[in-house]
Structure formats: C-alpha cells, structure tokens
C-alpha atoms as a PDB file:
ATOM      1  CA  UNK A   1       7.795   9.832   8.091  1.00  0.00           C
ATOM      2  CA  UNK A   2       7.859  12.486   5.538  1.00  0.00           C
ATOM      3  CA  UNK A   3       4.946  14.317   4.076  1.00  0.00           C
ATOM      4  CA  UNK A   4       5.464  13.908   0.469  1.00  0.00           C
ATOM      5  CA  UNK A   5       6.390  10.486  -1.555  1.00  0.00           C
ATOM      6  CA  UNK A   6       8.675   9.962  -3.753  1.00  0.00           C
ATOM      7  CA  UNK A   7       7.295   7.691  -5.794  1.00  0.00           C
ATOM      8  CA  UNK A   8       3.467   5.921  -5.708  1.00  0.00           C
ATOM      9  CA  UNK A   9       3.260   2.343  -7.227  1.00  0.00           C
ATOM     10  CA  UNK A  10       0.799  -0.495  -6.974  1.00  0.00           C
ATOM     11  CA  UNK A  11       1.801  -4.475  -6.526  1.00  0.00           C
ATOM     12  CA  UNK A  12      -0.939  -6.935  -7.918  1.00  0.00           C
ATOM     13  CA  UNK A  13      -1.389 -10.021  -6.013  1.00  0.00           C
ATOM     14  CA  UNK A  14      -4.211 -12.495  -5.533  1.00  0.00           C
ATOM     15  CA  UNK A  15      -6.543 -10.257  -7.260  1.00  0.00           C
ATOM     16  CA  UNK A  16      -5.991  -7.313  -5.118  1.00  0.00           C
ATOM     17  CA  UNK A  17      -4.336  -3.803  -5.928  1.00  0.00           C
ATOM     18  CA  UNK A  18      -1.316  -2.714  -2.846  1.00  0.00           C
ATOM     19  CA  UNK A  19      -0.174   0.581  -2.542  1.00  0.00           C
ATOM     20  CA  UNK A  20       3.264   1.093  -1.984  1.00  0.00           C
ATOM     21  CA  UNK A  21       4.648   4.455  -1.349  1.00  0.00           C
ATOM     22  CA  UNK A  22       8.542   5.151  -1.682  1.00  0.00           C
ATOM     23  CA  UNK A  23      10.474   8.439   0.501  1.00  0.00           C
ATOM     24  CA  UNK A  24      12.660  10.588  -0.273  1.00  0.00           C
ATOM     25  CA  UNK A  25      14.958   8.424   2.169  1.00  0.00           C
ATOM     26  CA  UNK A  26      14.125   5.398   0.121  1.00  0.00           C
ATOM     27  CA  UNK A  27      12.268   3.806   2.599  1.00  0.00           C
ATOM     28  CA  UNK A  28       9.288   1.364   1.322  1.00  0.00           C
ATOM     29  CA  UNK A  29       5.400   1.536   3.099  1.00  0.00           C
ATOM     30  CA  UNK A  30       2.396  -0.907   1.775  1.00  0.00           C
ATOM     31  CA  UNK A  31      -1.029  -0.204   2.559  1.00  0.00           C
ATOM     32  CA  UNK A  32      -1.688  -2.845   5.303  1.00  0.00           C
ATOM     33  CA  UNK A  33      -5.655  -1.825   4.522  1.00  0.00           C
ATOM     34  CA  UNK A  34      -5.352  -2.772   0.671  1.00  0.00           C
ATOM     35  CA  UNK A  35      -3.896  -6.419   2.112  1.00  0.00           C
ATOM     36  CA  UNK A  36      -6.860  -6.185   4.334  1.00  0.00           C
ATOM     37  CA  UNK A  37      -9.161  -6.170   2.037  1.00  0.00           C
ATOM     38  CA  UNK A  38      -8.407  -9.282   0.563  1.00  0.00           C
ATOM     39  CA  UNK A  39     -10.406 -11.196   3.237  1.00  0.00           C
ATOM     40  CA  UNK A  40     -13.101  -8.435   4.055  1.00  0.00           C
ATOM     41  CA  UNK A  41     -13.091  -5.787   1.039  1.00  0.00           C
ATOM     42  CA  UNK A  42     -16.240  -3.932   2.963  1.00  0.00           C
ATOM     43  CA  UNK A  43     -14.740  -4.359   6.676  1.00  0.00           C
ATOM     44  CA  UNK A  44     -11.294  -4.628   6.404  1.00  0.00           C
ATOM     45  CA  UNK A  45      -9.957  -4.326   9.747  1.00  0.00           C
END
C-alpha cells in the first residue's frame, strides 16, 4: 500500500462517520475500526 493518499473522504451511515482513503492507484480502503464502532464506540474490536 502506498504511504500517501490521494484523496481522504468520510461516508455517513447509521449515525457513524467511515473513513475512506483513495491511492494514487485508485484503489479504495474504509476504516474497518470506524464500522466497529458502531456496536462498541469505547471497545471496538
């Protein structure tokens, strides 16, 4: 994976904020931690 993104965005669902970081090869990651934190926002593992 490369170091730096491309482009840093946020998707809004069910009351919780998801990162989602685009590469410079225009590949997509989410934050599987922000979608964690929907069912344990202090513990989400």
């Amino acid at each position: 994976m490369p170091k730096q993104p491309n482009v840093k965005s946020k998707i809004h669902a069910k009351d919780v904020d998801i990162a989602v970081v685009t590469y410079l090869n225009n590949e997509d990651y989410i934050s599987l931690t922000d979608i964690a934190r929907y069912r344990d926002e202090e513990n989400p593992r």
